[in-house]
N, C-alpha and C. Protein backbone atom coordinates (compact mmCIF):
# COMPACT_ATOMS: atom_id res chain seq x y z
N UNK A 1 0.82 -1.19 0.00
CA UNK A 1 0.00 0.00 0.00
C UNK A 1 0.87 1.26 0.00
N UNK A 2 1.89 1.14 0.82
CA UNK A 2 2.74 2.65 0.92
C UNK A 2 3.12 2.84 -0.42
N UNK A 3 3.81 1.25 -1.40
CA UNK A 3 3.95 1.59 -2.78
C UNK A 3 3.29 2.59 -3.40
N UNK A 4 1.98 2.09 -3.39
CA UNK A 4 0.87 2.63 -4.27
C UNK A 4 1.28 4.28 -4.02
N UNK A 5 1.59 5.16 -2.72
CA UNK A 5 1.37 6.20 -2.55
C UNK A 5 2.85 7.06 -3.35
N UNK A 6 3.65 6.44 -3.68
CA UNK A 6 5.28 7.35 -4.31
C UNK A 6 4.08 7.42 -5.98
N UNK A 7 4.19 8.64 -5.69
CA UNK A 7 3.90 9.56 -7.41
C UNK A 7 5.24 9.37 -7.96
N UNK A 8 6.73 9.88 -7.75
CA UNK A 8 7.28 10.73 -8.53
C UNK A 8 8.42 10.74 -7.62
N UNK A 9 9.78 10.79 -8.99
CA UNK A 9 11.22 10.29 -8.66
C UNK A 9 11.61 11.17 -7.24
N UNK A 10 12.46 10.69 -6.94
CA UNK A 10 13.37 11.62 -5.37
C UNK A 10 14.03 11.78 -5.31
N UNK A 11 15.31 12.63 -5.53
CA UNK A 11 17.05 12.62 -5.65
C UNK A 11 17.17 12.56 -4.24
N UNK A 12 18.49 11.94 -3.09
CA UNK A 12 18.90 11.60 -2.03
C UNK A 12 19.97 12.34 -2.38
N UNK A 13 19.88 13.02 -1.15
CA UNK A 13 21.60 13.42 -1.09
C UNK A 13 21.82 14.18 0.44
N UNK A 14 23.34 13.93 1.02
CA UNK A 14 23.44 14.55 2.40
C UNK A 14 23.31 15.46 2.69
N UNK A 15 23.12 16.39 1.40
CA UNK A 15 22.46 17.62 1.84
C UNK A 15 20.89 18.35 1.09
N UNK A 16 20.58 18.14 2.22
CA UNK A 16 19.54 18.02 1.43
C UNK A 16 18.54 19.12 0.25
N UNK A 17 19.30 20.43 0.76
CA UNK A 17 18.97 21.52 -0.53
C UNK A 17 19.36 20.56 -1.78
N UNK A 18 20.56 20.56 -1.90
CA UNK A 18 21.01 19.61 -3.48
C UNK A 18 20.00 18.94 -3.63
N UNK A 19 19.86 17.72 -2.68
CA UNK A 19 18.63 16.82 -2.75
C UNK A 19 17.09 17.49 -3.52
N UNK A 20 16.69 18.62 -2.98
CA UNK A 20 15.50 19.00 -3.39
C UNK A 20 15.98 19.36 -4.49
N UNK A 21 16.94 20.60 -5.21
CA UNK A 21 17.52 20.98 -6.37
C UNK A 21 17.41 20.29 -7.63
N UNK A 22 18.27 18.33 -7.06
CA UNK A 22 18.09 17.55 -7.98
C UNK A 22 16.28 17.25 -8.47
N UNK A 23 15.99 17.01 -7.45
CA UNK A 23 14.50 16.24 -7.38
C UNK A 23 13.54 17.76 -8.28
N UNK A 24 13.93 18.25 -8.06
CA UNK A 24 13.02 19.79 -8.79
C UNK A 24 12.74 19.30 -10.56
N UNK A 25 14.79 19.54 -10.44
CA UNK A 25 15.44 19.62 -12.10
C UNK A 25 14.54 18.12 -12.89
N UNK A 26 15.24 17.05 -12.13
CA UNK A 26 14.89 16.30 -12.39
C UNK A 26 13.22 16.08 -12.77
N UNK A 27 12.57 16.09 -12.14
CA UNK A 27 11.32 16.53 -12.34
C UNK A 27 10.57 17.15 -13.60
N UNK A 28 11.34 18.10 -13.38
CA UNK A 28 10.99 19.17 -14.79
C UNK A 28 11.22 18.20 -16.23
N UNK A 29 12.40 17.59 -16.32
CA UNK A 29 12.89 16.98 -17.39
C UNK A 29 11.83 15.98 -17.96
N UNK A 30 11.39 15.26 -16.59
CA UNK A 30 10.40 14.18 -17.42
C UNK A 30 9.16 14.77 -17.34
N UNK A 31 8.71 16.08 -16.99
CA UNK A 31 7.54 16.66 -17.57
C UNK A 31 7.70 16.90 -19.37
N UNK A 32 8.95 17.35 -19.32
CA UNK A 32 8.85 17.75 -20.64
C UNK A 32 7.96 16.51 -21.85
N UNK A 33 7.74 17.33 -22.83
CA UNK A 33 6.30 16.29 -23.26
C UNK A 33 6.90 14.68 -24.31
N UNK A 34 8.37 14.93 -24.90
CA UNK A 34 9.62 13.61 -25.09
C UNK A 34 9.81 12.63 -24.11
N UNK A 35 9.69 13.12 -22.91
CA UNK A 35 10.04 12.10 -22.04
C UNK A 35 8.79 11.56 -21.66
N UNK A 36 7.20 12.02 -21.75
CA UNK A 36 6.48 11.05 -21.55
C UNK A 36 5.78 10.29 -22.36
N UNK A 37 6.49 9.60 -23.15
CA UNK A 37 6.60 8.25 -23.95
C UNK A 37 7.75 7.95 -24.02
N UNK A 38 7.77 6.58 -24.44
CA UNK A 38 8.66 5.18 -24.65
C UNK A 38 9.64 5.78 -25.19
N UNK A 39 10.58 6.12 -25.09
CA UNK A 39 11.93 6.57 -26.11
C UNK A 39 11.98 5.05 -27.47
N UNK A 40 11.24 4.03 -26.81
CA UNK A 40 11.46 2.96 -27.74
C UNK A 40 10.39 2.32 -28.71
N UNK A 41 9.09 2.37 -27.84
CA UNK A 41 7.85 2.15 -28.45
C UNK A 41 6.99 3.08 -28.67
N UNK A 42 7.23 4.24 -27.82
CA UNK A 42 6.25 5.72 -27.84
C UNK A 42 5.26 5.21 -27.01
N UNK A 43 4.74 4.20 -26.25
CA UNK A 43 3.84 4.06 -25.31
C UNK A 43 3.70 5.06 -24.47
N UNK A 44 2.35 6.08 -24.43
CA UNK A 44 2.46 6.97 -23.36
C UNK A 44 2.68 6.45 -21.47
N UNK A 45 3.90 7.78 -20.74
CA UNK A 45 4.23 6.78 -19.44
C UNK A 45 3.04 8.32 -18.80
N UNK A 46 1.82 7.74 -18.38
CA UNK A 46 0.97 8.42 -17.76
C UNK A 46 1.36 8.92 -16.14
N UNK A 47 2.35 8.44 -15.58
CA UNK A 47 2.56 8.36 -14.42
C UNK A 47 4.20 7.92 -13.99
N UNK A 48 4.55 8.60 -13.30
CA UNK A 48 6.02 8.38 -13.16
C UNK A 48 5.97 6.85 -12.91
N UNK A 49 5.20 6.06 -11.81
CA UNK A 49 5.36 5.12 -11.35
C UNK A 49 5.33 3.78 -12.57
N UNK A 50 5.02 4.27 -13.66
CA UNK A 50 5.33 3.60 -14.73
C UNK A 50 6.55 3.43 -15.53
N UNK A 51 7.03 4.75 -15.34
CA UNK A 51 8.45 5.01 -16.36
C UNK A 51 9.68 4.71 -15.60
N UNK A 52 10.89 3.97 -16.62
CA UNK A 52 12.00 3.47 -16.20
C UNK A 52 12.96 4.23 -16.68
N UNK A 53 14.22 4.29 -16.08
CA UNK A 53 15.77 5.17 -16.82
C UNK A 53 16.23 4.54 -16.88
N UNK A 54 17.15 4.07 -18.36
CA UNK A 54 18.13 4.09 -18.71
C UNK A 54 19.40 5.02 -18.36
N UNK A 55 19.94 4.88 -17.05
CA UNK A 55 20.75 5.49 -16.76
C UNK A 55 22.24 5.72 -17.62
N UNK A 56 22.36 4.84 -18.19
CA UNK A 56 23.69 4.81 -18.92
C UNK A 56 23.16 5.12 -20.82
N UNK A 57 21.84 5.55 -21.16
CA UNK A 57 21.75 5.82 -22.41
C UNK A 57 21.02 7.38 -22.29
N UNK A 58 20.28 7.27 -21.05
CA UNK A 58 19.87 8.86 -20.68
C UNK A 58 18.43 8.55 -21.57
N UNK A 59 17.57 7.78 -21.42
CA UNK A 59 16.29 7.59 -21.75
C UNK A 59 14.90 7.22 -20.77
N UNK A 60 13.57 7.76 -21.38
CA UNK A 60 12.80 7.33 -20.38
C UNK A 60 12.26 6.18 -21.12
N UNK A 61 11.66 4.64 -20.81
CA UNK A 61 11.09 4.05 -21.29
C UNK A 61 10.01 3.38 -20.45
N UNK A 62 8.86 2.75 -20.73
CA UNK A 62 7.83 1.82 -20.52
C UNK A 62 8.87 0.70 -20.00
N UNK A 63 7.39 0.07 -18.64
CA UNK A 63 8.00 -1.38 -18.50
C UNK A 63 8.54 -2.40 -19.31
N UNK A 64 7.77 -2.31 -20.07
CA UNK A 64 7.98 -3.47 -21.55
C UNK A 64 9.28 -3.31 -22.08
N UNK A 65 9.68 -2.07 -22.65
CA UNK A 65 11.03 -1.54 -22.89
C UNK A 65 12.31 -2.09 -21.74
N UNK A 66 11.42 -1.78 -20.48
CA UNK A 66 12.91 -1.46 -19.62
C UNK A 66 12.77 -3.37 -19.68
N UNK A 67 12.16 -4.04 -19.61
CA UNK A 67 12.60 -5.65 -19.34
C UNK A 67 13.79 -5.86 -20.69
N UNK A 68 13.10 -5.58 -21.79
CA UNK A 68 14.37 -5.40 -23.10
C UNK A 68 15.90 -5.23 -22.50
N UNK A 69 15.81 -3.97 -21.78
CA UNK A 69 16.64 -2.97 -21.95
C UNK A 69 17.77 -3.53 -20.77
N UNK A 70 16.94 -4.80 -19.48
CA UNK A 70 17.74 -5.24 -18.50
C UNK A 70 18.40 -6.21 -18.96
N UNK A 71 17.90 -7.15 -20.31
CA UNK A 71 18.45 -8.10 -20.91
C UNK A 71 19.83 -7.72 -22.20
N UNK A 72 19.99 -6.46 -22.00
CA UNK A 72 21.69 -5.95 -22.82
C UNK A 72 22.32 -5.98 -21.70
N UNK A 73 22.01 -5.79 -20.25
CA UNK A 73 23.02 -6.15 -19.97
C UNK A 73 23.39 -4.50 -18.83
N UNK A 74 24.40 -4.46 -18.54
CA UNK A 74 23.82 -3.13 -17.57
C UNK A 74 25.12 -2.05 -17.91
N UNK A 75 26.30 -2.66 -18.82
CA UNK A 75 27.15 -1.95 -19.68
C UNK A 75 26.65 -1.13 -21.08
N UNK A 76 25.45 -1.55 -21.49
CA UNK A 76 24.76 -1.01 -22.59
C UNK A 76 23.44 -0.06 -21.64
N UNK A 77 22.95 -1.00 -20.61
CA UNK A 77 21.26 -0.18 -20.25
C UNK A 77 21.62 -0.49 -18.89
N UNK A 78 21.66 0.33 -18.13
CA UNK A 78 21.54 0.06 -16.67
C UNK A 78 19.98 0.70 -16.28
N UNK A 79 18.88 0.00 -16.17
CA UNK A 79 17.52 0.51 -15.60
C UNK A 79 17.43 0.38 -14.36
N UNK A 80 16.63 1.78 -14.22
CA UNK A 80 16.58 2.01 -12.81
C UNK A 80 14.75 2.58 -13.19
N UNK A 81 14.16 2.19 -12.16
CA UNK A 81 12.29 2.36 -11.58
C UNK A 81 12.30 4.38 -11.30
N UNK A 82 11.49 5.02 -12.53
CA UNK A 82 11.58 6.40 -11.97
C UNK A 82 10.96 6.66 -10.71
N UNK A 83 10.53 5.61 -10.03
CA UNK A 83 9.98 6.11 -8.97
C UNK A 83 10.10 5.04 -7.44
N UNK A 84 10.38 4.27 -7.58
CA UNK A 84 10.89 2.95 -6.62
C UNK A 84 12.15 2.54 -6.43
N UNK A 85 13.09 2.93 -6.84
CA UNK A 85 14.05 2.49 -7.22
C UNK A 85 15.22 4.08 -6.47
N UNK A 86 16.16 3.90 -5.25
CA UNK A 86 16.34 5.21 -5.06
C UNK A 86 17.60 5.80 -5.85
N UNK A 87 17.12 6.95 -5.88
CA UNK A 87 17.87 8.08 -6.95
C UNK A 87 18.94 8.92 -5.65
N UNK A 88 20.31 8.79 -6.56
CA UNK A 88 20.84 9.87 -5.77
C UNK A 88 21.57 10.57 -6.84
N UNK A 89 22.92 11.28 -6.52
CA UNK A 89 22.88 13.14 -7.65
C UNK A 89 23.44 12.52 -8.73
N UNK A 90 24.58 11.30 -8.77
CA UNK A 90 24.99 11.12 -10.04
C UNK A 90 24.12 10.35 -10.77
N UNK A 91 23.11 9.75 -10.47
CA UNK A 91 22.38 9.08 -11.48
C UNK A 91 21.17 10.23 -11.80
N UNK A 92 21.12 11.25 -11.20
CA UNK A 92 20.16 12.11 -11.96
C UNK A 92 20.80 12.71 -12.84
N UNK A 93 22.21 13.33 -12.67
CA UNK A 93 23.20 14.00 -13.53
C UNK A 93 23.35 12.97 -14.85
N UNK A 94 23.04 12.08 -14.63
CA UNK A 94 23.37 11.06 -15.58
C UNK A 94 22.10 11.31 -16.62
N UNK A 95 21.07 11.71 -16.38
CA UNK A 95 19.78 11.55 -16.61
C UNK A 95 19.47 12.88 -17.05
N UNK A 96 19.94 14.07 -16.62
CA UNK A 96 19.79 15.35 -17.06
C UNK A 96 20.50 15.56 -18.47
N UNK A 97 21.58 14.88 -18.20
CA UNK A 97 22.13 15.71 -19.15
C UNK A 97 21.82 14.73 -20.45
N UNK A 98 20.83 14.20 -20.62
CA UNK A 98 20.11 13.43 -21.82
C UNK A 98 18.58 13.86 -22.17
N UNK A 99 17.74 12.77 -22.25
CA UNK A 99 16.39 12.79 -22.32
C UNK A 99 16.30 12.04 -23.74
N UNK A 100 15.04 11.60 -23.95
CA UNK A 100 14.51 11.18 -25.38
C UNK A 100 15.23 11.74 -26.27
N UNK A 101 14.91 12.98 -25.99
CA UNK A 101 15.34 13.75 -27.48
C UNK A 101 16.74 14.00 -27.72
N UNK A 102 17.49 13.67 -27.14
CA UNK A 102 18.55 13.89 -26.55
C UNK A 102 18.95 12.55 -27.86
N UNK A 103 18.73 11.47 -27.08
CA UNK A 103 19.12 10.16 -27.58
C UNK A 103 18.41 9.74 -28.95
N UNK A 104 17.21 10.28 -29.16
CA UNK A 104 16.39 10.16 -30.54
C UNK A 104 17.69 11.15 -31.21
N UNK A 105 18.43 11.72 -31.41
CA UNK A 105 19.28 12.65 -32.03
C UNK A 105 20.60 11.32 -32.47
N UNK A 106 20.93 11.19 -31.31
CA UNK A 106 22.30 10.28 -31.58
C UNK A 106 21.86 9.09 -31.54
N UNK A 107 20.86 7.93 -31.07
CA UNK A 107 20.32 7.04 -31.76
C UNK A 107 19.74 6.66 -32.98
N UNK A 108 19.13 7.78 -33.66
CA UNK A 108 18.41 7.63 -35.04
C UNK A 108 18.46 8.80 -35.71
N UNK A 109 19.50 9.17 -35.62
CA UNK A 109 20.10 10.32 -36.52
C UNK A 109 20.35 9.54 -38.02
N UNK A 110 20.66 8.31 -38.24
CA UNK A 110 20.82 7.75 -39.20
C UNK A 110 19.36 7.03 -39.62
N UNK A 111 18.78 7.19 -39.36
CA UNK A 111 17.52 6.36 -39.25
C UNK A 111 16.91 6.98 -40.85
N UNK A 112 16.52 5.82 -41.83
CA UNK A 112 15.82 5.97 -43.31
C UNK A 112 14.52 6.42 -43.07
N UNK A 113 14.25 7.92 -44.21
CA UNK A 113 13.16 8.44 -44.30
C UNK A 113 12.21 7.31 -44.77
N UNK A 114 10.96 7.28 -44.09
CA UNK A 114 9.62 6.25 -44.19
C UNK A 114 9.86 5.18 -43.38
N UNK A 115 10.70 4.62 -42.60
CA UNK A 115 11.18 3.72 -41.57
C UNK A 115 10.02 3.75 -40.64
N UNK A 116 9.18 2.52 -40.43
CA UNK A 116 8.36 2.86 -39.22
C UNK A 116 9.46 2.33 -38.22
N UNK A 117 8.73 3.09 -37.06
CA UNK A 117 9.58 2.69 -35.94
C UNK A 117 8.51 1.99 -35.18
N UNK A 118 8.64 1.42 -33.89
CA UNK A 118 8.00 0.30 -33.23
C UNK A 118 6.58 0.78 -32.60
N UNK A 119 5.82 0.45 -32.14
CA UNK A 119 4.63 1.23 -31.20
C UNK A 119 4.35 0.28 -30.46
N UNK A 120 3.50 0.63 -29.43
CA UNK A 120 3.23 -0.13 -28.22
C UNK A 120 2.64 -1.57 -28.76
N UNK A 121 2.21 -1.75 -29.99
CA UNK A 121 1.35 -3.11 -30.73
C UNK A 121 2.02 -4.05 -31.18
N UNK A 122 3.90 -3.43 -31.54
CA UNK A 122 4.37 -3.99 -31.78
C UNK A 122 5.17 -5.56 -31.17
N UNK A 123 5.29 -6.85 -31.46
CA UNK A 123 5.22 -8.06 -31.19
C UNK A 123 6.83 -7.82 -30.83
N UNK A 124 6.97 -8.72 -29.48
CA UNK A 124 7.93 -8.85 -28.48
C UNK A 124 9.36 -8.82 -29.22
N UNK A 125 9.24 -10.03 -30.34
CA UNK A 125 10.35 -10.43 -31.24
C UNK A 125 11.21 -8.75 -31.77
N UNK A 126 10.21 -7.83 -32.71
CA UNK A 126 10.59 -6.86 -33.19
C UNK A 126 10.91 -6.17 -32.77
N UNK A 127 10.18 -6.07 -31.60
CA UNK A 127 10.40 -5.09 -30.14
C UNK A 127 12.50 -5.19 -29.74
N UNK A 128 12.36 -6.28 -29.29
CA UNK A 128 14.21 -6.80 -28.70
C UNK A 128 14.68 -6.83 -29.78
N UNK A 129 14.24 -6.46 -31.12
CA UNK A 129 15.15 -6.33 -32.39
C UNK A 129 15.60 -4.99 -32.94
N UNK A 130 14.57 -4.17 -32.92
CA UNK A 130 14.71 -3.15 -32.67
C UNK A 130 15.85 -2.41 -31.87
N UNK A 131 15.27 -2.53 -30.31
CA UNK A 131 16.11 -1.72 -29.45
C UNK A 131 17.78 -2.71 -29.50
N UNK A 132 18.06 -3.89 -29.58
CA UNK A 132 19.53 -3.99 -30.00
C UNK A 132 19.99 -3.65 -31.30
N UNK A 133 18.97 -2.86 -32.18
CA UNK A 133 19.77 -2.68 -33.83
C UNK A 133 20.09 -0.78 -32.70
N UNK A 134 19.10 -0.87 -32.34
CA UNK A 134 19.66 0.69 -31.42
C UNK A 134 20.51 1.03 -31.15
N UNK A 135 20.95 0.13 -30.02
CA UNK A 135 21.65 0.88 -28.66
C UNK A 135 22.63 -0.22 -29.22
N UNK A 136 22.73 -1.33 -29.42
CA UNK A 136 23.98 -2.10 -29.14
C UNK A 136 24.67 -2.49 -30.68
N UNK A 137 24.02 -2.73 -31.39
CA UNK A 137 24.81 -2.00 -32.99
C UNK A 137 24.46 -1.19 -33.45
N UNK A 138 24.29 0.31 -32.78
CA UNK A 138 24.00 1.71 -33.22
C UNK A 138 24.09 1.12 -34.63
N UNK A 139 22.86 0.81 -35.67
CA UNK A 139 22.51 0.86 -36.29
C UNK A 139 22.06 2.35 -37.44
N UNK A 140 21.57 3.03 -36.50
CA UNK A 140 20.92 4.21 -37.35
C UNK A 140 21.61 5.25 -35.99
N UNK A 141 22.70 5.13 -35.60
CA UNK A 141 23.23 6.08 -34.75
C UNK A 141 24.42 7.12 -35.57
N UNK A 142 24.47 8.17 -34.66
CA UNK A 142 25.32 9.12 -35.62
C UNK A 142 26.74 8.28 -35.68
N UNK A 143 27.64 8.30 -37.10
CA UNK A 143 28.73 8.37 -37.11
C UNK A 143 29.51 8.40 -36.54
N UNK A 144 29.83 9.54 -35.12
CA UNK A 144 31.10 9.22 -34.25
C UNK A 144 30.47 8.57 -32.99
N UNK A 145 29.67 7.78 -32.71
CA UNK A 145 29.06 7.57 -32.10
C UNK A 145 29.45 5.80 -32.00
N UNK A 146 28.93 5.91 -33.33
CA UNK A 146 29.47 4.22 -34.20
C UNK A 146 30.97 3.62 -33.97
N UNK A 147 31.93 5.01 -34.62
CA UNK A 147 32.85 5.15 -34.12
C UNK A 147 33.86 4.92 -32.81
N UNK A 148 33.14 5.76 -31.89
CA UNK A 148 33.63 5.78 -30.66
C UNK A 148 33.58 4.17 -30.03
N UNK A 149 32.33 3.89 -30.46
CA UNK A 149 32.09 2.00 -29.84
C UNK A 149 33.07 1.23 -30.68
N UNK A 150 33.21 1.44 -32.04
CA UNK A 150 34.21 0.51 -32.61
C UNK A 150 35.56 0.45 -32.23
N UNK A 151 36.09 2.00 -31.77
CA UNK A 151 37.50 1.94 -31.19
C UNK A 151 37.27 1.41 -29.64
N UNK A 152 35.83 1.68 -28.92
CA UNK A 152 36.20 0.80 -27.62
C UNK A 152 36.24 -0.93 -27.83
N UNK A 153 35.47 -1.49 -28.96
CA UNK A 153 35.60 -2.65 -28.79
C UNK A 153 37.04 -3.19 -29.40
N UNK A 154 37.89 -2.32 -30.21
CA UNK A 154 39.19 -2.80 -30.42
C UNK A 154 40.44 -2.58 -29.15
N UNK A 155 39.79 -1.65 -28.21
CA UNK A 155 40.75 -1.73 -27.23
C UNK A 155 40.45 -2.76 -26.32
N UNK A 156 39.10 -3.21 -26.22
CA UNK A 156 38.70 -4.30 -25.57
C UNK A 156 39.49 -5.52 -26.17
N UNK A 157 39.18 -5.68 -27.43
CA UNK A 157 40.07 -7.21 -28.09
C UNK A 157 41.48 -6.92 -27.72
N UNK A 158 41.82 -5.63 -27.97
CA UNK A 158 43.72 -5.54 -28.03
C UNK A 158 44.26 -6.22 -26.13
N UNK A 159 43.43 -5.79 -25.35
CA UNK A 159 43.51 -5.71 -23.80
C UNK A 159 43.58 -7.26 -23.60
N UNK A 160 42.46 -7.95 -24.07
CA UNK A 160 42.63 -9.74 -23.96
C UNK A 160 43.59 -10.60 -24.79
N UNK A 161 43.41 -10.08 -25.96
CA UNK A 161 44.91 -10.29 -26.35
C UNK A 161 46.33 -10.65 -25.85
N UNK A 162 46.49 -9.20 -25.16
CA UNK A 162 47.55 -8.61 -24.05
C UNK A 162 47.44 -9.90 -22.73
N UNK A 163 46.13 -9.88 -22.67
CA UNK A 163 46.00 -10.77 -21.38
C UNK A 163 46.47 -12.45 -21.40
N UNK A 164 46.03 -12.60 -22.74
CA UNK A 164 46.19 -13.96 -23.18
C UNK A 164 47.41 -14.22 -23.63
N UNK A 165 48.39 -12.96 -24.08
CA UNK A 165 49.90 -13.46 -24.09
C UNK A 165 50.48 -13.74 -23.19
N UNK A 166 50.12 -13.21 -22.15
CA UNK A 166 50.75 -13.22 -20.75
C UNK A 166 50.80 -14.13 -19.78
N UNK A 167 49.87 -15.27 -20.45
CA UNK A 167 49.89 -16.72 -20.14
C UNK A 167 50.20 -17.27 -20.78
N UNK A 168 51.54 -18.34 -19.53
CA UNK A 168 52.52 -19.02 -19.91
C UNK A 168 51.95 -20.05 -20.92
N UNK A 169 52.38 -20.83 -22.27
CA UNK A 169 52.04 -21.79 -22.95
C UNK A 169 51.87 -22.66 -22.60
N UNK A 170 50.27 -23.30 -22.64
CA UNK A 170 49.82 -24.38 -21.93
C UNK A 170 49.36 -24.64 -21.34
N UNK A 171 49.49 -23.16 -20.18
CA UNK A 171 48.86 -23.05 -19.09
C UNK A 171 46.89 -22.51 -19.53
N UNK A 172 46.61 -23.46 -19.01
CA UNK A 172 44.51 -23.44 -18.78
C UNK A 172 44.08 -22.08 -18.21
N UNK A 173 43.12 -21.51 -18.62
CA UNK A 173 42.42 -20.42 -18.16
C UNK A 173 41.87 -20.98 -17.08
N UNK A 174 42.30 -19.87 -16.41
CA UNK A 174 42.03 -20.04 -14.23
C UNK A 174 40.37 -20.58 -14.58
N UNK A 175 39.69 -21.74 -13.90
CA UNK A 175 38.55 -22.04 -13.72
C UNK A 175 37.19 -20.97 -13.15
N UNK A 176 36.31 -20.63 -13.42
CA UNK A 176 35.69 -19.77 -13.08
C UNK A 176 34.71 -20.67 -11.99
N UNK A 177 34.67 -22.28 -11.86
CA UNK A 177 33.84 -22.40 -10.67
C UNK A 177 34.52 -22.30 -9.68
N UNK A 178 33.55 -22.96 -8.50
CA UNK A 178 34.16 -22.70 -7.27
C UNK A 178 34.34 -23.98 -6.99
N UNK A 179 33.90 -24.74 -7.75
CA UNK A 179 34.84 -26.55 -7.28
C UNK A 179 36.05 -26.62 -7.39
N UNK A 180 36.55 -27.13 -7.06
CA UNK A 180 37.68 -27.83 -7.26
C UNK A 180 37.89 -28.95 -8.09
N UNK A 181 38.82 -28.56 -9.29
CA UNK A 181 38.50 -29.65 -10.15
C UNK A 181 39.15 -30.85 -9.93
N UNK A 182 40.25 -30.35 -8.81
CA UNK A 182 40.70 -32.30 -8.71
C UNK A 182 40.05 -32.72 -8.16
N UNK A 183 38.99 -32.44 -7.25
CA UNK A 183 38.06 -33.46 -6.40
C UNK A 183 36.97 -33.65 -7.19
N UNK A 184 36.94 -33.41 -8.37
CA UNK A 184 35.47 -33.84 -9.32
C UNK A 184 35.44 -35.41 -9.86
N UNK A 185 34.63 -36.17 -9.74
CA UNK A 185 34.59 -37.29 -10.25
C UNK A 185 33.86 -37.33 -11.38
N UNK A 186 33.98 -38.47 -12.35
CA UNK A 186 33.18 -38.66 -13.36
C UNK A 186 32.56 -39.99 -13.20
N UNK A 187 31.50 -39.96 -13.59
CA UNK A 187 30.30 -41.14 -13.19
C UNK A 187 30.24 -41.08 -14.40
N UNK A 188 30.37 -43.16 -14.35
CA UNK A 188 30.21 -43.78 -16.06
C UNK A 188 28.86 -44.21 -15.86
């Protein structure tokens, strides 16, 4: 029941002017009339207690969206509940300095004239096809954008690379369980 009663996000912070400051700004942003729909499906979010952030893409989306959006993974979409979920200054800062329109700019800046894009009717499949041609092969994203991810994923390969020379020849990649593999038996 107390659920039911949170309208609307809350920035935390030890002091608490900032605190209100954030919670104001913040506020204002998802009034604006971009942020209340789906950055992904356009589903109108009638009520904060509906709408989710993409903290790490700076978007507001629908439940439906944000379940998508937890399955990239939390290096591509980190979702957070605009209203259950507690907010403190860097994840609003994170959040200000974006919005829909923000990300409709550098997400589908490349995006082909007559392209429909998805709507709330649209079927689950197209839906998670969609938002990974988005966000995770910026598909219709601007140019240095594309960019910038292609040189992080070559410093990523160059780094394991690096890592993988550095083990001695022969030697097995350290086990990631927590057994112990000499005490494992095999049952014929």
């Amino acid at each position: 029941a107390a659920l039911a009663t949170i309208e609307s996000v809350t920035v935390l912070s030890a002091d608490k002017a900032e605190g209100q400051l954030y919670t104001e700004t913040l506020r204002a942003l998802l009034a604006k009339p971009c942020n209340q729909r789906c950055a992904d499906c356009g589903a109108p979010i009638e009520h904060a207690r509906d709408g989710w952030a993409s903290l790490t893409l700076g978007v507001v989306v629908c439940i439906r969206c944000a379940a998508v959006h937890r399955s990239l993974g939390t290096s591509i979409s980190r979702i957070k509940s605009l209203v259950y979920d507690r907010w403190d200054v860097p994840m609003a800062e994170s959040m200000l300095a974006r919005g829909n329109d923000v990300a409709r700019e550098r997400y589908l800046s490349e995006l082909p004239r007559g392209f429909v894009l998805p709507n709330a009717q649209t079927d689950d499949e197209q839906l998670r096809a969609h938002i990974r041609n988005k966000y995770v092969r910026l598909r219709w994203a601007r140019p240095e954008l594309r960019a910038a991810r292609q040189a992080e994923l070559a410093r990523t390969r160059k780094q394991a690379r690096e890592r993988s020379a550095l083990r001695p020849e022969g030697e097995s990649m350290p086990s990631l369980s927590s057994a112990d593999p000499s005490s494992a038996t095999m049952k014929k």
